[in-house]
C-alpha atoms as a PDB file:
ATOM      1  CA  UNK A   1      24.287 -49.486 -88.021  1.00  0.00           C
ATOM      2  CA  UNK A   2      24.422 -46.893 -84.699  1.00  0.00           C
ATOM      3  CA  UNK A   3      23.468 -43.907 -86.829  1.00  0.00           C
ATOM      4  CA  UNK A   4      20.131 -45.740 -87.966  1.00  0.00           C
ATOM      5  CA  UNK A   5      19.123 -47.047 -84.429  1.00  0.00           C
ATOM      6  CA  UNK A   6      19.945 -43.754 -83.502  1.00  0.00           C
ATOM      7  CA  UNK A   7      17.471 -42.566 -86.144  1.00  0.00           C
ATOM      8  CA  UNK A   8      14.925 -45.295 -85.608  1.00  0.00           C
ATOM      9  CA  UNK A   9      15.144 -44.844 -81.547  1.00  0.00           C
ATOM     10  CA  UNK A  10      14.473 -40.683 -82.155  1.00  0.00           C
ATOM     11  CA  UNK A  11      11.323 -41.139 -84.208  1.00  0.00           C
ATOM     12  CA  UNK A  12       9.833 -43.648 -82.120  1.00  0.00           C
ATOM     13  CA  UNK A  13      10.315 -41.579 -79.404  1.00  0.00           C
ATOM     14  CA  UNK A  14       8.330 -38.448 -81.312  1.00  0.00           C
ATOM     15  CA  UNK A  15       5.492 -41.015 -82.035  1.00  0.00           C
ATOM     16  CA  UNK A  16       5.387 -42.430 -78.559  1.00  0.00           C
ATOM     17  CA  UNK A  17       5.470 -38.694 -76.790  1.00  0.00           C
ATOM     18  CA  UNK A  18       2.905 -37.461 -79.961  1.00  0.00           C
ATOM     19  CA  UNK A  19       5.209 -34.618 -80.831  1.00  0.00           C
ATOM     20  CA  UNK A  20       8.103 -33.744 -82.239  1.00  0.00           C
ATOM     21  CA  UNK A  21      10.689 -31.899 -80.490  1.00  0.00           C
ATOM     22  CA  UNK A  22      12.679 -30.437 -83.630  1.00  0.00           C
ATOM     23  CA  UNK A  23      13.843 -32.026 -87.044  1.00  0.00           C
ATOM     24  CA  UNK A  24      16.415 -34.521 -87.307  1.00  0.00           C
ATOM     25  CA  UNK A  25      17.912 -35.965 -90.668  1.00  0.00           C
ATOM     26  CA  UNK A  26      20.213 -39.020 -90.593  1.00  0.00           C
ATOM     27  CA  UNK A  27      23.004 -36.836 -92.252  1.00  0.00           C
ATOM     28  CA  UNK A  28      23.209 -35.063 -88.520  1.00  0.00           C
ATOM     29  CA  UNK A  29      23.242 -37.808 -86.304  1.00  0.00           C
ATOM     30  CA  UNK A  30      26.764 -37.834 -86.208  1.00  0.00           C
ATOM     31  CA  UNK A  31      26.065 -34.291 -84.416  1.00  0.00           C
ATOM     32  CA  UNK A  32      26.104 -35.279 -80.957  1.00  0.00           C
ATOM     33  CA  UNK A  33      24.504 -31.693 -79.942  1.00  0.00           C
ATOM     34  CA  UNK A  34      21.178 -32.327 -81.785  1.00  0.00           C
ATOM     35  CA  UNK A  35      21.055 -35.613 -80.151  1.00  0.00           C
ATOM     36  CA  UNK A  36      21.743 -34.220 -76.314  1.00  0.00           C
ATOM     37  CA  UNK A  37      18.849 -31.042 -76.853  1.00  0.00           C
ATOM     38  CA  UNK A  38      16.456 -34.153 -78.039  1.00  0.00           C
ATOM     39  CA  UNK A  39      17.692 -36.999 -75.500  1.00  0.00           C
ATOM     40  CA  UNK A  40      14.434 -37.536 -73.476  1.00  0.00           C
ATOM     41  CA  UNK A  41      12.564 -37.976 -77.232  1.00  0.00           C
ATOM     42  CA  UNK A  42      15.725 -39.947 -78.256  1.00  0.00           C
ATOM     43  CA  UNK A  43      15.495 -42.235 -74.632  1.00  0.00           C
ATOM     44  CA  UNK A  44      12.168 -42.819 -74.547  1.00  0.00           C
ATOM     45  CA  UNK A  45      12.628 -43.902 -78.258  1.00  0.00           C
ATOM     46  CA  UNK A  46      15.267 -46.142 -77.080  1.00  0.00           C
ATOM     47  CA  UNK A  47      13.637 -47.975 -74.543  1.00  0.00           C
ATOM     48  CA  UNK A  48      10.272 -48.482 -76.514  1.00  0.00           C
ATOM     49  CA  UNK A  49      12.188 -50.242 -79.291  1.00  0.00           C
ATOM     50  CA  UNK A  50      14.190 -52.535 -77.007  1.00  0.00           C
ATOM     51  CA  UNK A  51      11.087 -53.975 -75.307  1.00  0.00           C
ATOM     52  CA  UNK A  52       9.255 -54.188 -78.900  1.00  0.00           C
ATOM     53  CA  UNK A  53      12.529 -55.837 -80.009  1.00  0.00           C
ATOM     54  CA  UNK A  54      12.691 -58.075 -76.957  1.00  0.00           C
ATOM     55  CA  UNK A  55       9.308 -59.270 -77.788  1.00  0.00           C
ATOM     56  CA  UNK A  56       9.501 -60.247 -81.019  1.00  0.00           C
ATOM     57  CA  UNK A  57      12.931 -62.040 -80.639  1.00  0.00           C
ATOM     58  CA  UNK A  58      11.064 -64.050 -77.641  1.00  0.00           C
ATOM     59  CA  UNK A  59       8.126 -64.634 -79.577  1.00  0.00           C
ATOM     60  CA  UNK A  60      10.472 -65.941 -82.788  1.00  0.00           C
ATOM     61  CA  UNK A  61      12.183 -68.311 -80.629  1.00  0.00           C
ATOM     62  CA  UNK A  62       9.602 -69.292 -78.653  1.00  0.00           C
ATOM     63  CA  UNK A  63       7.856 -70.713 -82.339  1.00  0.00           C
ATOM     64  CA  UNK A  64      10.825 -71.755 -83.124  1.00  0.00           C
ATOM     65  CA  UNK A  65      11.708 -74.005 -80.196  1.00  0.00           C
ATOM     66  CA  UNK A  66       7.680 -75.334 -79.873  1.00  0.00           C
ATOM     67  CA  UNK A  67       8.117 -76.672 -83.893  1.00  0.00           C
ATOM     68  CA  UNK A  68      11.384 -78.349 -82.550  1.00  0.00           C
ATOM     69  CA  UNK A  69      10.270 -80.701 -80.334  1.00  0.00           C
END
């Protein structure tokens, strides 16, 4: 599951900078050095899919509690 957050958290970050700081397949994400000459596309990635994740998980069980009362 790492290797595709990895992979998910990289591309977002290319979308949310609006370039792409070099080409990354999921066979080399078990290459740490790609991953340290990309980490601010990679970090930025990160952090944009934890808030979009925290949002929807708080907006799921947010529903979800309302239809329970």
């Amino acid at each position: 599951m790492i290797p595709f957050i990895l992979y998910a958290s990289f591309w977002t970050g290319a979308l949310v900078q609006g370039e792409n700081r070099g080409d990354l397949s999921l066979s080399q994400m078990g290459n740490f050095d790609v991953i340290k000459t990309n980490v601010s596309q990679y970090t930025l990635g990160a952090v944009t899919l934890s808030v979009v994740a925290a949002a929807v998980v708080g907006v799921v069980v947010y529903v979800w509690l309302k239809r329970r009362e």
